[in-house]
N, C-alpha and C. Protein backbone atom coordinates (compact mmCIF):
# COMPACT_ATOMS: atom_id res chain seq x y z
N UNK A 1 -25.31 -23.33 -27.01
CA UNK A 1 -25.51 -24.21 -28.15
C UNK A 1 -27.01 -24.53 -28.22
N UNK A 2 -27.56 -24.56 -28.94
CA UNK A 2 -28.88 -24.41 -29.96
C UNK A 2 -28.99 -26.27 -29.38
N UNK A 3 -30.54 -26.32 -29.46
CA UNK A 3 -30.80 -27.86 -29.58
C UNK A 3 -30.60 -28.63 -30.76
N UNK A 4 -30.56 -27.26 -32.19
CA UNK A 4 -30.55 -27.92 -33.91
C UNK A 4 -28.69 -27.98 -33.65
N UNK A 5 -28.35 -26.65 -33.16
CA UNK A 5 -26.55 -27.36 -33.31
C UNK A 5 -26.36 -28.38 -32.38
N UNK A 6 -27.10 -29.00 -31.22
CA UNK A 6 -26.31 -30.50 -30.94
C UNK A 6 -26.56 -31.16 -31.64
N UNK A 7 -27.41 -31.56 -32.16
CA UNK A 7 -27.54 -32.90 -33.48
C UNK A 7 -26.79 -33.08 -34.15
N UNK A 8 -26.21 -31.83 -34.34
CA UNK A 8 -25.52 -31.90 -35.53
C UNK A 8 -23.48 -32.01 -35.10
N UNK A 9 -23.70 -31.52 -33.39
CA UNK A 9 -22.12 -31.92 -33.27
C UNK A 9 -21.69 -33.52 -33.18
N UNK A 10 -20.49 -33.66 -33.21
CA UNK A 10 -19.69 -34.56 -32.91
C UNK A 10 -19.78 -34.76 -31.32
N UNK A 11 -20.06 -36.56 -31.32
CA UNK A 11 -19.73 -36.64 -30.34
C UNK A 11 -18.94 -37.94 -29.75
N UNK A 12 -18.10 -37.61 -29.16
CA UNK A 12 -16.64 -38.50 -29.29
C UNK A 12 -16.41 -38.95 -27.77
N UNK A 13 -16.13 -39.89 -27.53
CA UNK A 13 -15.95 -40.31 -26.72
C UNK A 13 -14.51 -41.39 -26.13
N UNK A 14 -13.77 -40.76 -25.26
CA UNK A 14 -12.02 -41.46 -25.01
C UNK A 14 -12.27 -42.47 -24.59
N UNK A 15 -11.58 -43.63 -24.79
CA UNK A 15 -11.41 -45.02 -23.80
C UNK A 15 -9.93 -45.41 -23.93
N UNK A 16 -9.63 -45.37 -22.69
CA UNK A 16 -8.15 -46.40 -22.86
C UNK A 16 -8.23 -48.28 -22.46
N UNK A 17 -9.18 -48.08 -22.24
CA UNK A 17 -9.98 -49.77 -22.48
C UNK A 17 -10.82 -50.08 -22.71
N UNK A 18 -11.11 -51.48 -23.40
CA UNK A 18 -12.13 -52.44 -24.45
C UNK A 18 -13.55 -51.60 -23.63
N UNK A 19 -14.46 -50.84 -24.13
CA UNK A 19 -15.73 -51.27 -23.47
C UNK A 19 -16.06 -52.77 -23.63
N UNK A 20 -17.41 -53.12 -22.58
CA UNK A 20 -17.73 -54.31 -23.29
C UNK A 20 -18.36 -54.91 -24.61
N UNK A 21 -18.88 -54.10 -25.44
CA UNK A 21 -19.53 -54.85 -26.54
C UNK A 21 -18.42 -54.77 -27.00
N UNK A 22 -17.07 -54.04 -27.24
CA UNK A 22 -16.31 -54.30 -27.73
C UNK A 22 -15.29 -55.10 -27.26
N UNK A 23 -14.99 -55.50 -26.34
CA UNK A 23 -14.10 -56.77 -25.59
C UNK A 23 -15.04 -58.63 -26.17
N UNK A 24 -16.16 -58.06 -26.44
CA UNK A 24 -17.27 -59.32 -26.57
C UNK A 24 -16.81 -59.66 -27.84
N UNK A 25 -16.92 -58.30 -29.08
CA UNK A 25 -16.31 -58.31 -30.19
C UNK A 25 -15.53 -59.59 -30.90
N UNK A 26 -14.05 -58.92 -29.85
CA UNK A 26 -12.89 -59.69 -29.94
C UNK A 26 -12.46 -60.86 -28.72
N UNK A 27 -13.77 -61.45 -28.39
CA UNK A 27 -13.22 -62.45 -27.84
C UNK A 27 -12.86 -63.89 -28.26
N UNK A 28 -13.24 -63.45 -29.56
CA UNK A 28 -12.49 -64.76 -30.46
C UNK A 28 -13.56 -65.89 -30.41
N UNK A 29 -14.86 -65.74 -29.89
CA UNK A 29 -16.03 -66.53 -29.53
C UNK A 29 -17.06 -66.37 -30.57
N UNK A 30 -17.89 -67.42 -31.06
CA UNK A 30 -19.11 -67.06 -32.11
C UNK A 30 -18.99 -65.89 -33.38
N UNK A 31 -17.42 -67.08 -33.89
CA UNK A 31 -17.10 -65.94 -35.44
C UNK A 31 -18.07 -66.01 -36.78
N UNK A 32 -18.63 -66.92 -36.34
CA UNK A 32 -19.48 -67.10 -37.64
C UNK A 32 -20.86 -66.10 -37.87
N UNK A 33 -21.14 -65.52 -36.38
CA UNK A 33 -22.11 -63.99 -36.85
C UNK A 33 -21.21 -63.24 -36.69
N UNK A 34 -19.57 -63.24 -36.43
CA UNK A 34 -18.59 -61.63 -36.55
C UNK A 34 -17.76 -62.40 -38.34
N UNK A 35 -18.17 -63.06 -38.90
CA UNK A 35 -17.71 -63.09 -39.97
C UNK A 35 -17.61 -62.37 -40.74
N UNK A 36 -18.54 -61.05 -40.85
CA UNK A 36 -18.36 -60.27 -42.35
C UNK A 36 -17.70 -58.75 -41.30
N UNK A 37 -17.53 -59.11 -40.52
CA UNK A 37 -16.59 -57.69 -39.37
C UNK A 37 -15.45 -57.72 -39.94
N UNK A 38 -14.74 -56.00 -40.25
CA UNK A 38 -13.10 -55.97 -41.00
C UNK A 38 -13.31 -55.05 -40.25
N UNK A 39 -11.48 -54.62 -39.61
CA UNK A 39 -11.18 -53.21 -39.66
C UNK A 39 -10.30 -52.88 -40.14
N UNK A 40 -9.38 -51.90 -40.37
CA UNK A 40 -8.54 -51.64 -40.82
C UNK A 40 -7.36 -51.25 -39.76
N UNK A 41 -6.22 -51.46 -40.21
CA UNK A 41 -4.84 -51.43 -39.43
C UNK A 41 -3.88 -50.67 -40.06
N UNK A 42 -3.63 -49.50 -39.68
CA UNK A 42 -2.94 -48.89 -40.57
C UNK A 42 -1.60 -48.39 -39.82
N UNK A 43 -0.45 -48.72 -40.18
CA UNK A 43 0.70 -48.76 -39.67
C UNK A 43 1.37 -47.29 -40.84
N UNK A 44 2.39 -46.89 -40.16
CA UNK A 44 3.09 -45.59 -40.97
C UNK A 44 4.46 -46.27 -41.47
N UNK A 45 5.28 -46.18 -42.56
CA UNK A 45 7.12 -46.79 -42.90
C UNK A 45 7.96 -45.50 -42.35
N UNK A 46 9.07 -46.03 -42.26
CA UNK A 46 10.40 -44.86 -41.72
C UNK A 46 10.26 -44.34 -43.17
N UNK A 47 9.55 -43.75 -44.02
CA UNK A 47 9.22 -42.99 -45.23
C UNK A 47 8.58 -41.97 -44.88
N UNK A 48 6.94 -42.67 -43.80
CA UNK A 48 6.01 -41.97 -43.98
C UNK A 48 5.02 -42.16 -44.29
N UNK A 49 4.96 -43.32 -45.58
CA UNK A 49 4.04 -43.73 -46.04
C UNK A 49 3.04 -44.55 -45.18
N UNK A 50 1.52 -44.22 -45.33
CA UNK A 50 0.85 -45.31 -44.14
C UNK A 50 0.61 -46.63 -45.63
N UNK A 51 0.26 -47.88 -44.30
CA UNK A 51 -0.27 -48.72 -44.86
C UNK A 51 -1.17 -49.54 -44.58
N UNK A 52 -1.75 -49.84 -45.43
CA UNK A 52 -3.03 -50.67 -44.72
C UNK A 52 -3.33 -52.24 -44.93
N UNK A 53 -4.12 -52.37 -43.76
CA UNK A 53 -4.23 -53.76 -43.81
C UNK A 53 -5.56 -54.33 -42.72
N UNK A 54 -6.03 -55.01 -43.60
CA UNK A 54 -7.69 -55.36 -43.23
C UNK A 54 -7.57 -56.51 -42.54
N UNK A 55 -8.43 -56.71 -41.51
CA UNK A 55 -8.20 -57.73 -40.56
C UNK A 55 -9.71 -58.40 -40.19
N UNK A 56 -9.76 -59.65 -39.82
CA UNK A 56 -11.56 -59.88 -39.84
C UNK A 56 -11.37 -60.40 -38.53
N UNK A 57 -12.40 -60.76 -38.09
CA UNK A 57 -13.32 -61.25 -36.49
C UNK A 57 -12.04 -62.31 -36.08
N UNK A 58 -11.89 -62.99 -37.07
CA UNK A 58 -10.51 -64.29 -36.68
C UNK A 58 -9.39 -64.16 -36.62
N UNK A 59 -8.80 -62.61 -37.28
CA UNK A 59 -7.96 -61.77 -36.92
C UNK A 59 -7.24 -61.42 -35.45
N UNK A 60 -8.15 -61.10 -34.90
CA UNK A 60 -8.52 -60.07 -33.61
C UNK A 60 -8.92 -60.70 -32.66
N UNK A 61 -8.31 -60.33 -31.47
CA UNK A 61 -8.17 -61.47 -30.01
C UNK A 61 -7.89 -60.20 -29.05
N UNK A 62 -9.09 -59.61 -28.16
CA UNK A 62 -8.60 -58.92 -27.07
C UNK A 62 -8.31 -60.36 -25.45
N UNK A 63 -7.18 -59.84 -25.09
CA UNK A 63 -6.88 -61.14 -24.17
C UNK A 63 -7.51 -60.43 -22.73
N UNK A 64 -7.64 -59.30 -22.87
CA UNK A 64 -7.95 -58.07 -21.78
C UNK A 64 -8.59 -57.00 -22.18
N UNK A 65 -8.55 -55.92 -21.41
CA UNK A 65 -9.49 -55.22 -21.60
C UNK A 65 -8.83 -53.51 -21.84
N UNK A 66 -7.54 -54.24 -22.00
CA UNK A 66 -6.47 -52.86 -22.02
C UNK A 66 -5.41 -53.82 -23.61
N UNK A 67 -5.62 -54.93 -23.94
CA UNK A 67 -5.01 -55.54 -24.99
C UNK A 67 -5.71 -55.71 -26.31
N UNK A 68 -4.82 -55.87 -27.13
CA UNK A 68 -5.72 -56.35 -28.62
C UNK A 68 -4.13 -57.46 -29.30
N UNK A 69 -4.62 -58.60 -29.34
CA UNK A 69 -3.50 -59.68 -30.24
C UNK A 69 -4.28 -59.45 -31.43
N UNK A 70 -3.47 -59.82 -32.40
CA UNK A 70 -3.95 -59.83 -34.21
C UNK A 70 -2.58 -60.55 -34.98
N UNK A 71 -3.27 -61.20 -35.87
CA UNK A 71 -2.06 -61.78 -36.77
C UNK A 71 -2.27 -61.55 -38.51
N UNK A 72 -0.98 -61.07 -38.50
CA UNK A 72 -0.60 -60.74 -40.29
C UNK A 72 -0.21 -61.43 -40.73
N UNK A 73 -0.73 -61.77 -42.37
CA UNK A 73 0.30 -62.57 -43.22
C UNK A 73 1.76 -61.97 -43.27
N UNK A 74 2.47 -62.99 -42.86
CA UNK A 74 3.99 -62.65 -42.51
C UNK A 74 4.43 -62.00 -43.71
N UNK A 75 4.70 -61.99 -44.63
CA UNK A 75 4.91 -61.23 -45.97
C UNK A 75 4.31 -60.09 -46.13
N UNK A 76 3.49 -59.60 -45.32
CA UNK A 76 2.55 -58.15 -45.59
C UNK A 76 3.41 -56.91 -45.02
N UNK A 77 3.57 -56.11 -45.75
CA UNK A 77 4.27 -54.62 -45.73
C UNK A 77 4.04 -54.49 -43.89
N UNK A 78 3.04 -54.27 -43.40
CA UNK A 78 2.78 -54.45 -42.15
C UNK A 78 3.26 -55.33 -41.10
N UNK A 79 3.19 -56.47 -41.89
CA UNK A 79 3.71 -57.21 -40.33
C UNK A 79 5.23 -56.86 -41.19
N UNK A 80 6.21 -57.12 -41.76
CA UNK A 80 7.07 -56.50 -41.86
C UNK A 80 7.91 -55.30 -41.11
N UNK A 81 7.14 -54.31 -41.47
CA UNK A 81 6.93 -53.00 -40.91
C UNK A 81 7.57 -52.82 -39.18
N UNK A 82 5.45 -53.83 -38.28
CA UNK A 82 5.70 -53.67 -37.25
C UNK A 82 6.76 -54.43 -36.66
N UNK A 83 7.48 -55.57 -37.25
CA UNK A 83 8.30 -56.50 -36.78
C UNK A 83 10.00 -55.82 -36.98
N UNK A 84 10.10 -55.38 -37.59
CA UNK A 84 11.18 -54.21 -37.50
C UNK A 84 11.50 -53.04 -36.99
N UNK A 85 10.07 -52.67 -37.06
CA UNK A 85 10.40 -51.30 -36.17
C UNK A 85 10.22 -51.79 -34.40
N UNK A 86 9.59 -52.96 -34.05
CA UNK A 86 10.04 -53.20 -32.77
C UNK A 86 11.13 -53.76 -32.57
N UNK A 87 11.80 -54.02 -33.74
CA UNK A 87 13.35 -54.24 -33.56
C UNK A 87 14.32 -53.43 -32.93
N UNK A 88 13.99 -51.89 -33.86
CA UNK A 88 15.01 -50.64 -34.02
C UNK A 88 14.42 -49.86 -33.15
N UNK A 89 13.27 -49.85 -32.47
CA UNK A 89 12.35 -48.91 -30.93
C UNK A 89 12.27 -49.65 -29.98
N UNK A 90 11.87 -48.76 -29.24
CA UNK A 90 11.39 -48.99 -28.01
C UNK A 90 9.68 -49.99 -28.22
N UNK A 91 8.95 -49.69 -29.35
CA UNK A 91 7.97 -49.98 -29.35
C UNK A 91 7.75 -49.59 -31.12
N UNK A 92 6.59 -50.45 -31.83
CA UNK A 92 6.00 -49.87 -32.77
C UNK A 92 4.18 -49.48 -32.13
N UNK A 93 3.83 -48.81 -33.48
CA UNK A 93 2.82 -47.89 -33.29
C UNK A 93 1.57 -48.44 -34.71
N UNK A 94 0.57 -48.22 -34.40
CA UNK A 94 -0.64 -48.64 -35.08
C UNK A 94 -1.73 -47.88 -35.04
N UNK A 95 -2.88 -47.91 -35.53
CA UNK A 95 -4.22 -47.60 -35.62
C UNK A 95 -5.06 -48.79 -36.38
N UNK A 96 -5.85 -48.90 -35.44
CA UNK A 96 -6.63 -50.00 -35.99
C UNK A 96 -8.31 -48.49 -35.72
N UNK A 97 -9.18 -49.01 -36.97
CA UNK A 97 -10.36 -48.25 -37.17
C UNK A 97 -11.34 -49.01 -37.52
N UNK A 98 -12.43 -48.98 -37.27
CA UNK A 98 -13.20 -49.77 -37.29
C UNK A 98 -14.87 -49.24 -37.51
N UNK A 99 -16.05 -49.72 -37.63
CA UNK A 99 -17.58 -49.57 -37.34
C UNK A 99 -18.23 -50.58 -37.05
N UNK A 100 -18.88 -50.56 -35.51
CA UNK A 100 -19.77 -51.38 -34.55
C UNK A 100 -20.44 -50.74 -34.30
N UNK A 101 -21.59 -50.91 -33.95
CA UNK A 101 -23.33 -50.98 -34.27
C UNK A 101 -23.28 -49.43 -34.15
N UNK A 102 -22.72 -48.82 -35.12
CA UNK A 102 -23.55 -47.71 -35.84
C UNK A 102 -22.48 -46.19 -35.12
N UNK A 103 -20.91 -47.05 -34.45
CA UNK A 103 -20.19 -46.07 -34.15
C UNK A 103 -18.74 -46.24 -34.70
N UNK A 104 -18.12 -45.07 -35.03
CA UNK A 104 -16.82 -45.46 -35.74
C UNK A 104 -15.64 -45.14 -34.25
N UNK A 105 -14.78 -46.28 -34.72
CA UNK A 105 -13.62 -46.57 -33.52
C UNK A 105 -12.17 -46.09 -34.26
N UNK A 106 -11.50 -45.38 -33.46
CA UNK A 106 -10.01 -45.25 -34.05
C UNK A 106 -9.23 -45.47 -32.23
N UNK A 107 -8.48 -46.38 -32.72
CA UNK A 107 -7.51 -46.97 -31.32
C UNK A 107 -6.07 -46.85 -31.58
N UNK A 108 -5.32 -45.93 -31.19
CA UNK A 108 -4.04 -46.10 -31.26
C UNK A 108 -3.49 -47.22 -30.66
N UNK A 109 -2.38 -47.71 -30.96
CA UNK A 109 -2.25 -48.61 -30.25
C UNK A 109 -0.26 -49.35 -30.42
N UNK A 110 0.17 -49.52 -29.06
CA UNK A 110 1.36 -49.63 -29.01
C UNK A 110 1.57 -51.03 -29.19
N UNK A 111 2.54 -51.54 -30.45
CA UNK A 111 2.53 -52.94 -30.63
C UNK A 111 4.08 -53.49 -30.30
N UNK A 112 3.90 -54.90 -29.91
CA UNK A 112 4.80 -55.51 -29.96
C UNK A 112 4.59 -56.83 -30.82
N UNK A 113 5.77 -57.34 -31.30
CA UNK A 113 5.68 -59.17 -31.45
C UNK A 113 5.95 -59.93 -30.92
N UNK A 114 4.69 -61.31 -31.71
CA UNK A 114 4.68 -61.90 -30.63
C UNK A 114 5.49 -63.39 -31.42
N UNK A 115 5.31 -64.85 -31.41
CA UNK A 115 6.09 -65.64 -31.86
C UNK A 115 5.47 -65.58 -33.37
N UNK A 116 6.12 -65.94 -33.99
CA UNK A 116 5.74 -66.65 -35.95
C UNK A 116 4.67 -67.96 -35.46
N UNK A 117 4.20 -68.01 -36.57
CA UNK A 117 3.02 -69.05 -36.43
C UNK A 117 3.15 -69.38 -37.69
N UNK A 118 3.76 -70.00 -38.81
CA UNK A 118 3.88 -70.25 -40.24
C UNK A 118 4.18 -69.60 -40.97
N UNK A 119 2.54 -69.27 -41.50
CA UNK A 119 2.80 -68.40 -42.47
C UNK A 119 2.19 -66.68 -41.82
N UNK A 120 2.28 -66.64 -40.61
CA UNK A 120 1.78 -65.68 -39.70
C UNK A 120 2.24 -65.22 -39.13
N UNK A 121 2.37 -63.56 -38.90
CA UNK A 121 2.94 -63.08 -37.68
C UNK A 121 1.88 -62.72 -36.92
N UNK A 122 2.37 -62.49 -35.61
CA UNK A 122 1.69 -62.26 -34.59
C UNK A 122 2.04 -61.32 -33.74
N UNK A 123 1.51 -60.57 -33.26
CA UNK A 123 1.56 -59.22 -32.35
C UNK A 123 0.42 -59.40 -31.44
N UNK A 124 1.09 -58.54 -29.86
CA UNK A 124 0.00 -57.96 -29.25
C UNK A 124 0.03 -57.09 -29.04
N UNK A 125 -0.46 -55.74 -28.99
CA UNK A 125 -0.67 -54.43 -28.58
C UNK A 125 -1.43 -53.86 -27.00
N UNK A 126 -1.39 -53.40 -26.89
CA UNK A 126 -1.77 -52.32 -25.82
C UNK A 126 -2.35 -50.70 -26.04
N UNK A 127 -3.45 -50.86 -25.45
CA UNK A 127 -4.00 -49.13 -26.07
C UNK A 127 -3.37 -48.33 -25.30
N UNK A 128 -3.06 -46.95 -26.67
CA UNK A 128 -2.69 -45.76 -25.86
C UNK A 128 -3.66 -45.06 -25.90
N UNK A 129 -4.71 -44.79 -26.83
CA UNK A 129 -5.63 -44.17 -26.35
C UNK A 129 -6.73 -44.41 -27.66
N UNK A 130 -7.89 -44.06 -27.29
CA UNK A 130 -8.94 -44.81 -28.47
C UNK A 130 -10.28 -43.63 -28.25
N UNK A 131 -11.05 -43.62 -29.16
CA UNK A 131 -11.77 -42.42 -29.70
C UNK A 131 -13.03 -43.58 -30.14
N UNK A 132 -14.13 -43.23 -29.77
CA UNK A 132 -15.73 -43.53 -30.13
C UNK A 132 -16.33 -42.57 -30.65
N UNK A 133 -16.90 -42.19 -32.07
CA UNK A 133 -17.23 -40.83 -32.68
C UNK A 133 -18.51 -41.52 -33.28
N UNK A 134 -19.92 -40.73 -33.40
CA UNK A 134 -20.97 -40.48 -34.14
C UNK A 134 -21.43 -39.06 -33.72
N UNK A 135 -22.45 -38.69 -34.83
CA UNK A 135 -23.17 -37.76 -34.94
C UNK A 135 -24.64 -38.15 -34.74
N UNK A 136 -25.26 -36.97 -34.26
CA UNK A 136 -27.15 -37.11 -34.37
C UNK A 136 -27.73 -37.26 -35.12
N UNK A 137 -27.19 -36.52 -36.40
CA UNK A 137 -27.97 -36.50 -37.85
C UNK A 137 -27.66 -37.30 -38.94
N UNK A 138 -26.94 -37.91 -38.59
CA UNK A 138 -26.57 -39.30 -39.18
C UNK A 138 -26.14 -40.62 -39.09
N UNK A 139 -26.23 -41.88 -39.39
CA UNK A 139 -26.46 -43.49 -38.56
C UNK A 139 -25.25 -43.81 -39.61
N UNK A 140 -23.85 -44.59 -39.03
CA UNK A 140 -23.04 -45.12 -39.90
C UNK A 140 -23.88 -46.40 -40.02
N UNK A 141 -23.87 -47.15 -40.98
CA UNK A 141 -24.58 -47.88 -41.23
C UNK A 141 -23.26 -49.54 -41.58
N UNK A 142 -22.42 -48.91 -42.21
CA UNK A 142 -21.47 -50.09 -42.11
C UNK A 142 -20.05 -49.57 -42.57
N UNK A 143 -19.05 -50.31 -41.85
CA UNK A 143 -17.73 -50.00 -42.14
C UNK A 143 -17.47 -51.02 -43.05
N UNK A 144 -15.98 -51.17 -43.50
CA UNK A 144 -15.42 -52.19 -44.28
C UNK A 144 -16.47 -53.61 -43.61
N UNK A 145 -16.97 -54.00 -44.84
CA UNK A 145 -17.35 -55.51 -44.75
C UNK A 145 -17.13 -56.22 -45.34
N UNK A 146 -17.37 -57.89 -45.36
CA UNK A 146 -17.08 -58.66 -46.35
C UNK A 146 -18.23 -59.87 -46.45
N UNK A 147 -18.55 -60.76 -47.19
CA UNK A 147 -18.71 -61.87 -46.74
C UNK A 147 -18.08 -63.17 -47.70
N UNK A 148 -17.98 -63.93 -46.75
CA UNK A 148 -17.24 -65.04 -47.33
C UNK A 148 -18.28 -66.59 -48.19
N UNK A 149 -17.08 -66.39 -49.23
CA UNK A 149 -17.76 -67.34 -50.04
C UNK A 149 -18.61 -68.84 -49.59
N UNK A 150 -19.65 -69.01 -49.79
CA UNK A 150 -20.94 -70.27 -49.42
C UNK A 150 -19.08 -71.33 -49.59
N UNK A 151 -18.81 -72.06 -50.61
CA UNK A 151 -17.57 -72.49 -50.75
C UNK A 151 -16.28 -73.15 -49.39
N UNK A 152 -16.17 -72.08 -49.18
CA UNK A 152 -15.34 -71.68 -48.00
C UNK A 152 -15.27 -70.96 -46.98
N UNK A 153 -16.72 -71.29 -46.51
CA UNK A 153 -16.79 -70.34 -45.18
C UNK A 153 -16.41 -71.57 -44.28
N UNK A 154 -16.81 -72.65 -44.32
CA UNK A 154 -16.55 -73.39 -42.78
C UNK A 154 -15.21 -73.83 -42.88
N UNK A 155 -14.21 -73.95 -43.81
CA UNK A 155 -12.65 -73.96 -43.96
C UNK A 155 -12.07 -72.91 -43.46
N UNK A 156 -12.93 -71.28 -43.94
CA UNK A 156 -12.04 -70.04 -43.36
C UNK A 156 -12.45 -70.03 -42.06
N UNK A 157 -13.44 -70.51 -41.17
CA UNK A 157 -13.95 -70.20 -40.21
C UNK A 157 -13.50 -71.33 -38.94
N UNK A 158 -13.15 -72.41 -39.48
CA UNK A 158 -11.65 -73.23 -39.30
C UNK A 158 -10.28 -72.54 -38.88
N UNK A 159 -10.05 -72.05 -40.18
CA UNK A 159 -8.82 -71.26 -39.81
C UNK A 159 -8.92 -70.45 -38.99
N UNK A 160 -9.76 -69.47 -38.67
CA UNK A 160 -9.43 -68.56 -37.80
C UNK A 160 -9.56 -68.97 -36.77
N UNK A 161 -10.48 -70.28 -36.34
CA UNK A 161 -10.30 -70.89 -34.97
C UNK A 161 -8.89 -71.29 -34.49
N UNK A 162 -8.33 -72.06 -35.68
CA UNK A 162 -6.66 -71.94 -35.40
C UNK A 162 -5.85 -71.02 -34.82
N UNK A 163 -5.90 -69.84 -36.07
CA UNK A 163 -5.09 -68.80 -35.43
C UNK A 163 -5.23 -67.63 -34.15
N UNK A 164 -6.99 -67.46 -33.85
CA UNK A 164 -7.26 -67.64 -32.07
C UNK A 164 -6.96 -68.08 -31.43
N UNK A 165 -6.82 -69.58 -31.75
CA UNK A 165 -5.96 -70.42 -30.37
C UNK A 165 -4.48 -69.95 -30.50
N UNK A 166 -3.63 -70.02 -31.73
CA UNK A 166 -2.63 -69.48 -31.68
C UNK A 166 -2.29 -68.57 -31.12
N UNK A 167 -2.83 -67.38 -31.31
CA UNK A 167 -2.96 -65.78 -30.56
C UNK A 167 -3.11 -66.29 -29.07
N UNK A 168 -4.02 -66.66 -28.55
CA UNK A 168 -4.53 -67.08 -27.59
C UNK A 168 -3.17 -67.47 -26.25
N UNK A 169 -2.64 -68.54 -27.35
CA UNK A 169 -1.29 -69.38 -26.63
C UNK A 169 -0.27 -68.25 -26.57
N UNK A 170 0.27 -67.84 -27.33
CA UNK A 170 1.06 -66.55 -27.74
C UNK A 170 1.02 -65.76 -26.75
N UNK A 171 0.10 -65.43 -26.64
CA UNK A 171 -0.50 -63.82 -25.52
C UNK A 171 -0.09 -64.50 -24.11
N UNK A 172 -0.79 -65.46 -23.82
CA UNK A 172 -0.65 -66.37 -22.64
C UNK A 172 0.93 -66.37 -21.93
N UNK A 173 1.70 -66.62 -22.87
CA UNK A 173 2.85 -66.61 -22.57
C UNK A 173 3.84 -65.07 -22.89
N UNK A 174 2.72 -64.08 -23.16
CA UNK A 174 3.00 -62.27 -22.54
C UNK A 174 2.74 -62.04 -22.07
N UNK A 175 2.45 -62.11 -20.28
CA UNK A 175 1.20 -61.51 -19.78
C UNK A 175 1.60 -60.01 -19.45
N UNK A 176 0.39 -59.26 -19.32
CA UNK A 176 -0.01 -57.92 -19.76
C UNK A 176 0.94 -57.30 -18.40
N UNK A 177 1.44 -55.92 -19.19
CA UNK A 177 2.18 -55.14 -17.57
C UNK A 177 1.26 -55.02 -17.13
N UNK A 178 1.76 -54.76 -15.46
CA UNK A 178 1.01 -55.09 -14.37
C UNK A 178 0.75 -56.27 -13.65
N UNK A 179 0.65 -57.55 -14.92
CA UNK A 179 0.32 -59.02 -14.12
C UNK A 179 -1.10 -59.62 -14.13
N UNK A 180 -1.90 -58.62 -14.87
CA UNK A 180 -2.86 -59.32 -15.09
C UNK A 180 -3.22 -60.65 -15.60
N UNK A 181 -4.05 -61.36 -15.51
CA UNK A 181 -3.64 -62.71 -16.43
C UNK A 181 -4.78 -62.82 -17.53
N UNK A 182 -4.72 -62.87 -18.57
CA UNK A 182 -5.67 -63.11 -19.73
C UNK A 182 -6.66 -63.57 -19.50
N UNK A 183 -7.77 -63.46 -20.05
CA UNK A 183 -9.00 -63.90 -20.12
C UNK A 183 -9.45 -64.58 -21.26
N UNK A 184 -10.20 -65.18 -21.52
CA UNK A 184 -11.20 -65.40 -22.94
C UNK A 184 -12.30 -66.18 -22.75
N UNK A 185 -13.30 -65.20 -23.06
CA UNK A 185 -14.76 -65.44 -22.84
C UNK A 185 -15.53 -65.59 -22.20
């Protein structure tokens, strides 16, 4: 291989656990600079059909370094979805995808549920296996972003402190196979 064809390959990298900038990510700590962070969650129906569903910094709670908690609006095709099909399996199944500082993430990931929280469901997952991909000759520059309205940022940024602690409590009372005991922060 040529020094002009490495630049130009793919280069990918396996993890079956959180590195750290990404465990730091999701530690549910200092959301107000992970505020405009989304990834996407894309679950498959006994159809086929995938579906998606965007999740932000207040979303997303790794309790470990082999875990990821997240909570759906209970009404969403998704939490639906995963809350049934861990009914009728052994397990449901996910992909969460993402872009952090300038690399794109795809994490499979084996879900379960976890208690209702209102108007929320809640799951924690476990990786089955997860993929780190960039190229030489080109810088991702940003994945799904958002930012939240001047209005209602310290109300949404409220809430998601809520539903962290929620996740938080939730997980606490799953602890991870093996026996590990949760962490945060």
């Amino acid at each position: 291989m040529t020094d002009s064809s490495r630049a130009h390959a793919l280069q990918a990298t396996v993890f079956d656990e959180w590195p750290a900038e990404l465990h730091a990510l999701f530690d549910g700590l200092s959301l107000d600079r992970k505020a405009g962070f989304a990834a996407s969650l894309v679950v498959v129906d006994e159809c086929g059909r995938p579906w998606t569903s965007l999740l932000s910094a207040g979303e997303l709670y790794a309790p470990d370094s082999r875990r990821l908690a997240f909570s759906l609006w209970r009404t969403s095709r998704a939490a639906r979805w995963l809350g049934s099909a861990a009914q009728h399996q052994a397990c449901a199944f996910a992909a969460l995808s993402f872009v952090h500082d300038a690399v794109f993430y795809q994490v499979q990931l084996n879900v379960e549920p976890l208690a209702a929280d209102g108007e929320l469901a809640s799951f924690v997952a476990s990786i089955d296996s997860a993929q780190a991909q960039q190229v030489g000759y080109a810088r991702l520059t940003s994945g799904i972003a958002f930012s939240l309205e001047a209005v209602s940022r310290a109300s949404v940024l409220e809430r998601w402190q809520r539903q962290l602690a929620a996740l938080t409590e939730a997980v606490a009372a799953c602890p991870p196979q093996g026996g590990a005991a949760p962490t945060r922060g």
